[in-house]
Protein backbone atom coordinates (compact mmCIF):
# COMPACT_ATOMS: atom_id res chain seq x y z
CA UNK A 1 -30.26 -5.91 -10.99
CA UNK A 2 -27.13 -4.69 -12.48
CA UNK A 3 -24.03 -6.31 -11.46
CA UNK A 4 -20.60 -5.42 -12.69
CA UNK A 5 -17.65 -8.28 -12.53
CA UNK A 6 -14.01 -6.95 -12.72
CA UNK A 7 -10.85 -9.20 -11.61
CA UNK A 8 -12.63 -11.50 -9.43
CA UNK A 9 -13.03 -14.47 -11.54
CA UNK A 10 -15.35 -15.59 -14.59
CA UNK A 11 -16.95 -18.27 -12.19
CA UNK A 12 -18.86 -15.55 -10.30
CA UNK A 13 -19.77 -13.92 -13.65
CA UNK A 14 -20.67 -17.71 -15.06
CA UNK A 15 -22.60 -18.87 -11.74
CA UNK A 16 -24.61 -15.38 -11.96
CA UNK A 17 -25.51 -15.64 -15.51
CA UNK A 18 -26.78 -18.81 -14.88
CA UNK A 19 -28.81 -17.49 -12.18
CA UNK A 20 -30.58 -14.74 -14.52
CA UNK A 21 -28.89 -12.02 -13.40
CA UNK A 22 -27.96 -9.00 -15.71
CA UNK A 23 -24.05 -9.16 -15.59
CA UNK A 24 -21.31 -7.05 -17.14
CA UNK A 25 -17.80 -8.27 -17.07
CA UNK A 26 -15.15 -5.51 -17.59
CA UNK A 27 -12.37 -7.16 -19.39
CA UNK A 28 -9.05 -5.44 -21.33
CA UNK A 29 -6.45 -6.17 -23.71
CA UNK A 30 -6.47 -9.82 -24.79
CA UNK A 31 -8.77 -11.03 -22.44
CA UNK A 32 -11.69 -8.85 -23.60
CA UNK A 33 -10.79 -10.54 -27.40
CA UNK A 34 -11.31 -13.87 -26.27
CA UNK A 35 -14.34 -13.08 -24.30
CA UNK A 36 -15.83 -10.81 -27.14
CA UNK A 37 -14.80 -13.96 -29.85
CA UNK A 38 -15.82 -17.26 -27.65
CA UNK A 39 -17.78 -15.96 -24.63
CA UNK A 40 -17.09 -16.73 -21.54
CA UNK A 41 -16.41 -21.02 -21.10
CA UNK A 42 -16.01 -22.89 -17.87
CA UNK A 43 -16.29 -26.31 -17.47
CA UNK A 44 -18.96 -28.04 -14.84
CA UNK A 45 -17.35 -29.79 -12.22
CA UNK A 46 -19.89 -32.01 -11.77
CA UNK A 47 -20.58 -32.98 -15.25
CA UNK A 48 -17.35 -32.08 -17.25
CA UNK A 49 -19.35 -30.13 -19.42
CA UNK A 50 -18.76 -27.06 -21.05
CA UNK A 51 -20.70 -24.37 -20.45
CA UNK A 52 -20.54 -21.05 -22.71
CA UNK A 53 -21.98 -17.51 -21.50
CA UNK A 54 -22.20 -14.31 -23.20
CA UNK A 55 -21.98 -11.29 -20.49
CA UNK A 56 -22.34 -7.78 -21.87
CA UNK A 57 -18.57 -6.57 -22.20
CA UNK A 58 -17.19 -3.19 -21.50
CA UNK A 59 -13.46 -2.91 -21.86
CA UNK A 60 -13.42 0.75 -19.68
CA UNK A 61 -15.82 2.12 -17.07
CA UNK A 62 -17.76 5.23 -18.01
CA UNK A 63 -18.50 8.06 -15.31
CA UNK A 64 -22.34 7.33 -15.39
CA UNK A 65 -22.42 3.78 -15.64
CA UNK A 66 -24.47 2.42 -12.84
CA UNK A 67 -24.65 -1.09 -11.23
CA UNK A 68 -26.17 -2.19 -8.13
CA UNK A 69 -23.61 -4.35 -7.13
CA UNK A 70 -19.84 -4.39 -8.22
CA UNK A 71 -17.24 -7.53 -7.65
CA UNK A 72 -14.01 -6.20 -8.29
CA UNK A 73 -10.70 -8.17 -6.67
């Protein structure tokens, strides 16, 4: 499953990762730099941990890309 994250927050994106799902974060400008350099970091709340993931980044949406499921604020 295919899910496309765009505005709505990296702790979706983070929490689905985690899960095993295949996500793509759509990210521009500065923001797609920081994700493309140190991946994508939240800290637990539980544990105070940090927590790195590495979505696949697109910084622009094609006309035949295809997800099943897209989160966009």
């Amino acid at each position: 499953m295919r899910i496309l994250i765009f505005g709505v927050g990296s702790i979706f994106a983070g929490k689905l990762i985690n899960a095993g799902y295949d996500v793509t974060m759509l990210a521009r400008n500065d923001r797609y730099k920081e994700l493309a350099s140190n991946g994508l970091v939240l800290r637990n709340a539980i544990s105070g941990q940090l927590e790195t993931y590495y979505p696949e980044l697109i910084n622009n949406l094609l006309s035949d890309d295809i997800y099943d499921y897209c989160l966009i604020q």
